[in-house]
Protein backbone atom coordinates (compact mmCIF):
# COMPACT_ATOMS: atom_id res chain seq x y z
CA UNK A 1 -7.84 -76.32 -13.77
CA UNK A 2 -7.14 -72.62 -13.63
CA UNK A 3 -5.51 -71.09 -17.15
CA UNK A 4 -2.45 -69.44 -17.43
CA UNK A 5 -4.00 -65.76 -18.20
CA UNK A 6 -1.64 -64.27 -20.49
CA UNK A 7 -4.27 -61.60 -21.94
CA UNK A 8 -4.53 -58.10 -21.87
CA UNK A 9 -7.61 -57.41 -20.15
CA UNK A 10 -9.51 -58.31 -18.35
CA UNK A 11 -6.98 -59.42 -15.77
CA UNK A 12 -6.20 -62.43 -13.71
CA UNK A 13 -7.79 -61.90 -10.16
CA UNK A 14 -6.72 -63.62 -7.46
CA UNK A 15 -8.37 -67.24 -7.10
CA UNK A 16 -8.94 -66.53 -3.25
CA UNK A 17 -10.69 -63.30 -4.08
CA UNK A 18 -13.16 -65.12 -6.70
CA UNK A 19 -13.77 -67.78 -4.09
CA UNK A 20 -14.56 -65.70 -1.28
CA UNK A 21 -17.33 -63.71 -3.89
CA UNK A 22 -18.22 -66.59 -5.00
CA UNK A 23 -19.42 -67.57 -1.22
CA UNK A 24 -21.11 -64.25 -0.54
CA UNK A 25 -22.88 -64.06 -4.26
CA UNK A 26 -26.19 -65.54 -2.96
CA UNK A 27 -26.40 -64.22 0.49
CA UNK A 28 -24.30 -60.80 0.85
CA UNK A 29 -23.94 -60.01 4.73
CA UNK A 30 -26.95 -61.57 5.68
CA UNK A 31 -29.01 -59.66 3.36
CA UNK A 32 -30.33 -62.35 1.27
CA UNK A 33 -29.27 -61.14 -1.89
CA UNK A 34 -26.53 -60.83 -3.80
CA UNK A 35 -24.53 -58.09 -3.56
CA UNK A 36 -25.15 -56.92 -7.47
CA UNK A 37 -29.45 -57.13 -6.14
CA UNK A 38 -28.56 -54.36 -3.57
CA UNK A 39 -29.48 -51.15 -3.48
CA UNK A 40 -27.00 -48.66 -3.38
CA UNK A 41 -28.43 -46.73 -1.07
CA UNK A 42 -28.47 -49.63 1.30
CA UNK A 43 -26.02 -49.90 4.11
CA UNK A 44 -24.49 -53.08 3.28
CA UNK A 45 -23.44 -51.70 0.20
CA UNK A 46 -22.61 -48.12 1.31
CA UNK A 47 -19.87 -50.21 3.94
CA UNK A 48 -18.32 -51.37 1.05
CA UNK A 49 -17.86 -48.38 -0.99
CA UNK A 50 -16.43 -46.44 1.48
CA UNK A 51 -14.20 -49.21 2.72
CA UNK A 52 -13.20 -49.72 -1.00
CA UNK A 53 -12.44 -45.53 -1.17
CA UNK A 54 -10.50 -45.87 2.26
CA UNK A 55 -8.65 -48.68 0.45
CA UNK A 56 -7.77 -47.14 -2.58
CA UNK A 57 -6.55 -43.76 -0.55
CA UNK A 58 -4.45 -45.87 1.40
CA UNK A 59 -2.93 -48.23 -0.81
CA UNK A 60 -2.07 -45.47 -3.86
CA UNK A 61 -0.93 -43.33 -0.94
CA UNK A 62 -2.91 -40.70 -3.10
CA UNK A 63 -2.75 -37.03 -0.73
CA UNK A 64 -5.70 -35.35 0.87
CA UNK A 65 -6.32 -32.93 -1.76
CA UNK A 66 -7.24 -35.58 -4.37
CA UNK A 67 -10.53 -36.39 -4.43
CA UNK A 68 -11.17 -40.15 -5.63
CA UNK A 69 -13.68 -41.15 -8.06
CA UNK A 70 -15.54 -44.40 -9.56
CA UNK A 71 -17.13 -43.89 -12.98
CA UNK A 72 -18.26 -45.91 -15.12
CA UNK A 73 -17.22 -46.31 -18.91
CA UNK A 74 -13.12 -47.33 -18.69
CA UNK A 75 -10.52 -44.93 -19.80
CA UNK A 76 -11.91 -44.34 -23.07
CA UNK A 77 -14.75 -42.00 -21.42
CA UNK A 78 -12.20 -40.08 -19.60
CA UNK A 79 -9.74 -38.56 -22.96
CA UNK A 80 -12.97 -36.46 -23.40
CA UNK A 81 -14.16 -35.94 -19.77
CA UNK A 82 -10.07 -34.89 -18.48
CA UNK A 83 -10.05 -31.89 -20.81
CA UNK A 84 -13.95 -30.65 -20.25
CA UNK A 85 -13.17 -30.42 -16.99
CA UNK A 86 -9.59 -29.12 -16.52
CA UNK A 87 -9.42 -26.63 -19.69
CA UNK A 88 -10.69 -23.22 -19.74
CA UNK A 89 -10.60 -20.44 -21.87
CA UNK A 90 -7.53 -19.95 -24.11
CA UNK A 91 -6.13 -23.11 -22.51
CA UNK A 92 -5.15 -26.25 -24.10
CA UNK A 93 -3.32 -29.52 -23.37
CA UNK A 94 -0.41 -31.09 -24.82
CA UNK A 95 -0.35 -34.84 -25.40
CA UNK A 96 2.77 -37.44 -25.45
CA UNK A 97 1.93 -40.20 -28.46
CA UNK A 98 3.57 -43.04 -27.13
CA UNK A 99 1.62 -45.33 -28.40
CA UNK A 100 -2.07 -46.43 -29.61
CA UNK A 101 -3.33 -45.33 -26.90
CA UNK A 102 -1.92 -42.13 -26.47
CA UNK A 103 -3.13 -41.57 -30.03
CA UNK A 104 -6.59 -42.37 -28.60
CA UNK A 105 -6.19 -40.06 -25.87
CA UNK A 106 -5.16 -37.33 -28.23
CA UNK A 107 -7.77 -37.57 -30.75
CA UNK A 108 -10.57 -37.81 -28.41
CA UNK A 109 -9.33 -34.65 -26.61
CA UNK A 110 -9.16 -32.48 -29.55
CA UNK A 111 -12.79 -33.18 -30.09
CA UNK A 112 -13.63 -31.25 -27.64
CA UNK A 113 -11.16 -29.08 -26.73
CA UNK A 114 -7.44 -27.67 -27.98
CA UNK A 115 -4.90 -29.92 -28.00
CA UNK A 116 -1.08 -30.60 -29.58
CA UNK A 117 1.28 -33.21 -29.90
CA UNK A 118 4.00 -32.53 -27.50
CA UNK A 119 6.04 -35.16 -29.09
CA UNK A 120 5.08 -38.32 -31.17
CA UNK A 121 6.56 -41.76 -31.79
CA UNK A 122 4.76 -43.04 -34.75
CA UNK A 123 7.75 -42.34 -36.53
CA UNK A 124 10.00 -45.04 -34.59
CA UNK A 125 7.40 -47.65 -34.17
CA UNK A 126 6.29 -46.57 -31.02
CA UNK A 127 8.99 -48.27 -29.93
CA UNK A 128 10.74 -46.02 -26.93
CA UNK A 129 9.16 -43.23 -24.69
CA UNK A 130 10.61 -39.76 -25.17
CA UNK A 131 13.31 -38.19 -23.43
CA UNK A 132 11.96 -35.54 -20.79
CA UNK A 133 13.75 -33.11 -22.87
CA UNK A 134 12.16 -33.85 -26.41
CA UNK A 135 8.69 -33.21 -25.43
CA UNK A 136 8.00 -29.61 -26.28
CA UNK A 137 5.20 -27.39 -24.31
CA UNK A 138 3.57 -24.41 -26.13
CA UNK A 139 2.22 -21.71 -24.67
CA UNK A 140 -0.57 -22.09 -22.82
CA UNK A 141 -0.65 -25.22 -22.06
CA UNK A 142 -2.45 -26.30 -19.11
CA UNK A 143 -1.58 -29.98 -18.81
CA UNK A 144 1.03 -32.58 -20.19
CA UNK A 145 -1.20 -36.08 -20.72
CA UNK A 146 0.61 -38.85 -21.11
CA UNK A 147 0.30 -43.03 -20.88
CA UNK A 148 2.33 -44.69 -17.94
CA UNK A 149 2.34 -47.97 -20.30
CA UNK A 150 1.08 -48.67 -23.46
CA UNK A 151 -0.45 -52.34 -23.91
CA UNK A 152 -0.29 -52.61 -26.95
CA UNK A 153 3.12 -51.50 -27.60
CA UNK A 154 4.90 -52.99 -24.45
CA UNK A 155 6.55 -49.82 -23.81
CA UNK A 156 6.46 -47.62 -20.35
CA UNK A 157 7.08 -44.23 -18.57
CA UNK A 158 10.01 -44.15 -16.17
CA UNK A 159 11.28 -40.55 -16.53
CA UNK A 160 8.16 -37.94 -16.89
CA UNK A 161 8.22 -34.68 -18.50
CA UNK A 162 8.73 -31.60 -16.42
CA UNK A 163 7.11 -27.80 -16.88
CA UNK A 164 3.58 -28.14 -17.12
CA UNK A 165 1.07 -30.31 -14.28
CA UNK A 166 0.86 -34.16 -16.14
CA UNK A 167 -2.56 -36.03 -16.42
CA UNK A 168 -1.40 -39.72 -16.96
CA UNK A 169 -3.34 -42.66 -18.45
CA UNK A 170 -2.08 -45.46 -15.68
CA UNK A 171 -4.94 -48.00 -17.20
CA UNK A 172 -2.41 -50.98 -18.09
CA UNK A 173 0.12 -50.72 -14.86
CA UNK A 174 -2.39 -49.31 -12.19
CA UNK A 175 -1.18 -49.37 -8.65
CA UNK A 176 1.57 -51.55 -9.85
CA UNK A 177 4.53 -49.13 -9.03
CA UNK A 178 4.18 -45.94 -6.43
CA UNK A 179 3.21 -42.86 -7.81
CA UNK A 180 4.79 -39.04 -7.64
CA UNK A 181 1.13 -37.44 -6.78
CA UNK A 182 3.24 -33.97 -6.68
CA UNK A 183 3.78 -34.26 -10.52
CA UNK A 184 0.08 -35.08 -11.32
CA UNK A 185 -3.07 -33.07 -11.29
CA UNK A 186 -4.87 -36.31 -12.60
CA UNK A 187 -4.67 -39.82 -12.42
CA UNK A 188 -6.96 -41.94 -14.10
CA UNK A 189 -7.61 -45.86 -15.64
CA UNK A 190 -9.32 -48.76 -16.30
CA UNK A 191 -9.62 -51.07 -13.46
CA UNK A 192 -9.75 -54.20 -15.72
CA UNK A 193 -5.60 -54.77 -16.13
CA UNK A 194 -4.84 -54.83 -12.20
CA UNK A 195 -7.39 -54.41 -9.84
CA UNK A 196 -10.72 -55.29 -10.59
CA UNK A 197 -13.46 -56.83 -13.32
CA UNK A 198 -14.35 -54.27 -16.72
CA UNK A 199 -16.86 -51.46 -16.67
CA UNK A 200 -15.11 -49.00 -14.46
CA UNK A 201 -11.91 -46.15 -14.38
CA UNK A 202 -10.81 -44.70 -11.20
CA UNK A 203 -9.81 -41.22 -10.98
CA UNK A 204 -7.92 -39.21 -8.93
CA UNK A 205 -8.33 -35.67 -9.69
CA UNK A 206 -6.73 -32.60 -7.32
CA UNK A 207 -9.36 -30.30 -6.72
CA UNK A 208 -8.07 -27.32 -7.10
CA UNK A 209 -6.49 -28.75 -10.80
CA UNK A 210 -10.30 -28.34 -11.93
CA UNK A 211 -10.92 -25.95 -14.37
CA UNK A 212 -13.80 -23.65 -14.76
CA UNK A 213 -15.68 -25.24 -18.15
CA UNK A 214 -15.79 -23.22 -21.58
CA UNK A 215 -19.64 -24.80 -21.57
CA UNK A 216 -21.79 -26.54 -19.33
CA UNK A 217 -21.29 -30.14 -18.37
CA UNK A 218 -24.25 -32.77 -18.27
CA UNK A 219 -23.48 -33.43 -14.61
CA UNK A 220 -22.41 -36.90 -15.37
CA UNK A 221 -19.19 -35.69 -17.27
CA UNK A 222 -18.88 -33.05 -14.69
CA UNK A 223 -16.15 -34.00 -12.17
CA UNK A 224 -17.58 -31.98 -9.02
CA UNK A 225 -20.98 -33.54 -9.63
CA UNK A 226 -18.93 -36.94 -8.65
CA UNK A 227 -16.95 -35.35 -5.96
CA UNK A 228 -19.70 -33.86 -4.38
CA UNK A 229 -22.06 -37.19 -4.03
CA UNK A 230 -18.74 -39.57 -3.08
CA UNK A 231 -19.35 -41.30 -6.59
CA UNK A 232 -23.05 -42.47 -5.38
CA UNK A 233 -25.05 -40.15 -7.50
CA UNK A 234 -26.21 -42.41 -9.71
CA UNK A 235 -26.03 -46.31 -9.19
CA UNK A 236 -22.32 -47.16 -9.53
CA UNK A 237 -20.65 -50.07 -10.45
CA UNK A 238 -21.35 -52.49 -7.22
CA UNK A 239 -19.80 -55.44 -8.21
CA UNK A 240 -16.24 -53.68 -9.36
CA UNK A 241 -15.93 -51.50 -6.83
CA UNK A 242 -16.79 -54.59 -4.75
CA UNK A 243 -13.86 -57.03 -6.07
CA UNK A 244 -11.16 -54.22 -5.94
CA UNK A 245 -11.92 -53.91 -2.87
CA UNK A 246 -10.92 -57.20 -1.61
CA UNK A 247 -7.85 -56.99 -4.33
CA UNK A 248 -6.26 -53.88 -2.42
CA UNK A 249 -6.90 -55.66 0.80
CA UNK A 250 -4.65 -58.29 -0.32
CA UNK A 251 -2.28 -55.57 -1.62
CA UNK A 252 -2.66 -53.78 1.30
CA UNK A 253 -1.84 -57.36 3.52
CA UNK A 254 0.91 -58.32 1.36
CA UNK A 255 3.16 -55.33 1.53
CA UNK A 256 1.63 -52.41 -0.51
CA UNK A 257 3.23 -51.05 -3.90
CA UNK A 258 6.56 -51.51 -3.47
CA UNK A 259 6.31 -54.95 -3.06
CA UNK A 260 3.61 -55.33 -6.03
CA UNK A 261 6.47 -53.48 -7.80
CA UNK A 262 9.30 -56.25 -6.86
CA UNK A 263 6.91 -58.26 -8.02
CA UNK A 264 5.82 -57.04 -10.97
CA UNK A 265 9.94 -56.30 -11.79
CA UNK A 266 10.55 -60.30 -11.46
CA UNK A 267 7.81 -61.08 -13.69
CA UNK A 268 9.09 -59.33 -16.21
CA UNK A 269 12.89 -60.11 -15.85
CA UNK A 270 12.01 -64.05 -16.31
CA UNK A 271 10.73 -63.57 -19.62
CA UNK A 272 12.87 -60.82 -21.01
CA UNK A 273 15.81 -63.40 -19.60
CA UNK A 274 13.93 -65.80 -21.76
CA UNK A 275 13.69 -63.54 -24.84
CA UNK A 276 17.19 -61.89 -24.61
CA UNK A 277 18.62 -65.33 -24.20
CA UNK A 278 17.29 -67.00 -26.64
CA UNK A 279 19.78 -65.87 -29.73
CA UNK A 280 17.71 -64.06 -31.46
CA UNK A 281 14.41 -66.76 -32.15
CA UNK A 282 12.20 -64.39 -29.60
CA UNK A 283 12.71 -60.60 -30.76
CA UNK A 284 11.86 -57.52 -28.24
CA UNK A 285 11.63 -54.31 -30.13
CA UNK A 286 11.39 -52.16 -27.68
CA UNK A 287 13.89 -49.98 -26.35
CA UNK A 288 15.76 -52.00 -23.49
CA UNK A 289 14.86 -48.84 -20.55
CA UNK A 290 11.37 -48.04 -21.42
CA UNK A 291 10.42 -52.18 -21.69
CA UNK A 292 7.19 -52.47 -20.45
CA UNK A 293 6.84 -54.42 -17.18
CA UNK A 294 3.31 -55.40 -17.41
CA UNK A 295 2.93 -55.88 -21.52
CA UNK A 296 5.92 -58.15 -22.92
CA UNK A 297 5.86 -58.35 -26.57
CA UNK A 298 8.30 -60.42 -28.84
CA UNK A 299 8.12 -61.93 -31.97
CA UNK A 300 9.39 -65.06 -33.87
CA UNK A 301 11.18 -65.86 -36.80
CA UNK A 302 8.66 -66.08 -38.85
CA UNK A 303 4.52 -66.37 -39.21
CA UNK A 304 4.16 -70.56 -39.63
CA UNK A 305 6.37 -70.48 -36.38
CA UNK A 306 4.14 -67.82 -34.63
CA UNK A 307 1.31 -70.46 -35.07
CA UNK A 308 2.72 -73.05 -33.94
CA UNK A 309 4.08 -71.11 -30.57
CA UNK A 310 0.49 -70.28 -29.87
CA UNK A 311 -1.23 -73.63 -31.00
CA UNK A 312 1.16 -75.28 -28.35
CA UNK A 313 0.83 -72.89 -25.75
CA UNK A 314 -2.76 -73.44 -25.94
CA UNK A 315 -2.72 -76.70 -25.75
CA UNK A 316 -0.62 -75.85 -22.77
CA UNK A 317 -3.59 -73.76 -21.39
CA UNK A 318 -1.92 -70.84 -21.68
CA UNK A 319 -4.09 -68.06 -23.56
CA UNK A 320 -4.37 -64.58 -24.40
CA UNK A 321 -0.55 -64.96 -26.09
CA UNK A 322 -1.53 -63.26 -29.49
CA UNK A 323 -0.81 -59.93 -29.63
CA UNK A 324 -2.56 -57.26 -30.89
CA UNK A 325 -4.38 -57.41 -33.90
CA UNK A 326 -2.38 -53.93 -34.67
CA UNK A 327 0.33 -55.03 -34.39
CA UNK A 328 0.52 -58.92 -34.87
CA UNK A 329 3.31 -60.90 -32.73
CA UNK A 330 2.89 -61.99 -29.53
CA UNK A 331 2.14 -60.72 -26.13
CA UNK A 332 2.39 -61.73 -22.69
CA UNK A 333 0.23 -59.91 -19.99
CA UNK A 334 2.17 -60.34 -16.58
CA UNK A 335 -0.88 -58.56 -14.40
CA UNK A 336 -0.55 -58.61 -10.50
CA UNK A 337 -2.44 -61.02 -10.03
CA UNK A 338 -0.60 -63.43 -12.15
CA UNK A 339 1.00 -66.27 -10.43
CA UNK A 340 4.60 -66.53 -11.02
CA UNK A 341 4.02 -70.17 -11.44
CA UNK A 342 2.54 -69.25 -14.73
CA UNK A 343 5.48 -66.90 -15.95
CA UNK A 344 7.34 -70.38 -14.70
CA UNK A 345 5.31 -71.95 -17.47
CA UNK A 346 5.56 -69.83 -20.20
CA UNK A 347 9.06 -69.67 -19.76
CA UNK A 348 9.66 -73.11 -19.76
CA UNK A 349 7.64 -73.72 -22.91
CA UNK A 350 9.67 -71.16 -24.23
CA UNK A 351 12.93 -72.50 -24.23
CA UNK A 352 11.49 -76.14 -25.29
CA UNK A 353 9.78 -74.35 -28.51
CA UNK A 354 12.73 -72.94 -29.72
CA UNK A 355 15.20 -76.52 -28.95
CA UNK A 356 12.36 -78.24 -31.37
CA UNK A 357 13.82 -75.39 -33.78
């Protein structure tokens, strides 16, 4: 019996997906080995990178002049690869703190390069995004970085900063909504919330964004040493690339972005109906606008409660419901892949936890 995959990452994949991998593990195209035994050099494996590339052009609707890339390492790898690549001399980025991971972002860039807070909500709880208008831009500032949707927080971006070029964690709602490649120099994210298994971010990066470097680059954290071998310079991650493959076929089949956005939209609505509804026992803190649709959180009235909520859910099968050890609570992941059946469930538990209360 398949869970109910409420976590935060890795993500639900789609059962037909995992089935039809699980039929080609042992014999991939008639090679008689596994896809992950390959060589990636070999042809049956160079069809499905490029396939997978043609896929993710096509399906972010990402323009020619962006150059896609599959490196290993998550996010995390890429708040200190973004500004070694894009800064130069006398320039430095400015960074929205909307939430842990924005913080992350932020202190990982100045480590290597100069960076600011263009405008921080620690001070509210992390609890809103700012206002286009509050986030201030020194001067020279090369790029705005900021975080489409923090996970932990269950807060997201609808209404971007203007002035300077953005570079935009999109880790925890990744091709879940369309995105306005004229405001961007650089996309990047995990592939682990919405796409894909963990071990890999995807990155678009416009070319002619890149920067000249104050010092050399080992040619791994160089973003031209990527472009330039198609992401095959060294042995990539096969079996991720591989799986999000088939994943944006599907999305790709079923209607592109906009209709993973409806999707995603109804998710979400069903259990902030459930939380808004329910007089108070389930708690959102989050600003109503800038509610995450991938990340609900919500509390309860009090801890011995809390418990019992997720003891039953589990025994419900429903896991990954704890939130963040940060920041305590509960969380529900609502990933694309997640059938609504299950947002059915949780809902319904829901509403009978708090009649027993």
């Amino acid at each position: 019996m398949r869970a109910h995959n409420f976590g935060a990452g890795p993500c639900t994949l789609p059962v037909d997906v995992l089935e039809e991998a699980q039929a080609e593990f042992v014999d991939f195209a008639g090679s008689g080995m596994s896809l992950i035994e390959l060589s990636h050099r070999s042809p049956e494996y160079d069809r499905v990178h490029r396939r997978t590339l043609e896929l993710t052009r096509s399906v972010s609707g990402a323009p020619d002049d962006f150059s896609i890339l599959f490196i290993q390492g998550g996010a995390t790898l890429q708040f200190g690869m973004i500004p070694m690549n894009l800064l130069g001399a006398g320039e430095q980025a400015g960074y929205v703190v909307s939430g842990s991971w924005g913080k992350a972002a932020f202190a990982d860039g100045r480590v290597v390069a100069d960076g600011y807070a263009a405008w921080d909500g620690e001070p509210d709880g992390y609890r809103r995004m700012p206002r286009p208008d509050e986030v201030r831009q020194e001067d020279n500032t090369r790029y705005l970085h900021v975080t489409s949707n923090e996970t932990i927080g269950g807060i997201r971006m609808t209404d971007y900063p203007v002035g300077a070029r953005l570079v935009a964690d999109m880790s925890s709602d990744y091709l879940s909504r369309p995105i306005e490649w004229d405001r961007f120099d650089l996309v990047y994210g995990g592939v682990q919330k919405n796409l894909a298994p963990s071990g890999m971010a995807v990155v678009f990066v416009r070319e002619s964004g890149l920067g000249d470097p104050v010092h050399p680059l080992p040619k791994y954290l160089d973003y031209r040493w990527h472009i330039e071998s198609d992401s095959l310079g060294n042995t990539p991650p096969m079996f991720p690339i591989y799986l999000m493959g088939k994943v944006l076929e599907r999305v790709a089949a079923a209607g592109g972005l906009a209709a993973v956005e409806a999707e995603a939209a109804e998710r979400a609505r069903r259990v902030y109906a459930a939380i808004d509804g329910s007089n108070g026992f389930y708690t959102n803190p989050v600003a109503v606008p800038d509610r995450s649709h991938m990340n609900v959180v919500f509390t309860l009235p009090d801890a011995d409660r809390e418990r019992a909520f997720l003891d039953g859910a589990a025994d419900r099968n429903m896991v990954g419901l704890k939130g963040h050890r940060s920041v305590g609570g509960c969380r529900a992941s609502l990933y694309a892949a997640l059938p609504m059946e299950s947002v059915d469930a949780l809902v319904d538990y829901m509403g009978e936890f708090r009649a027993r209360f």
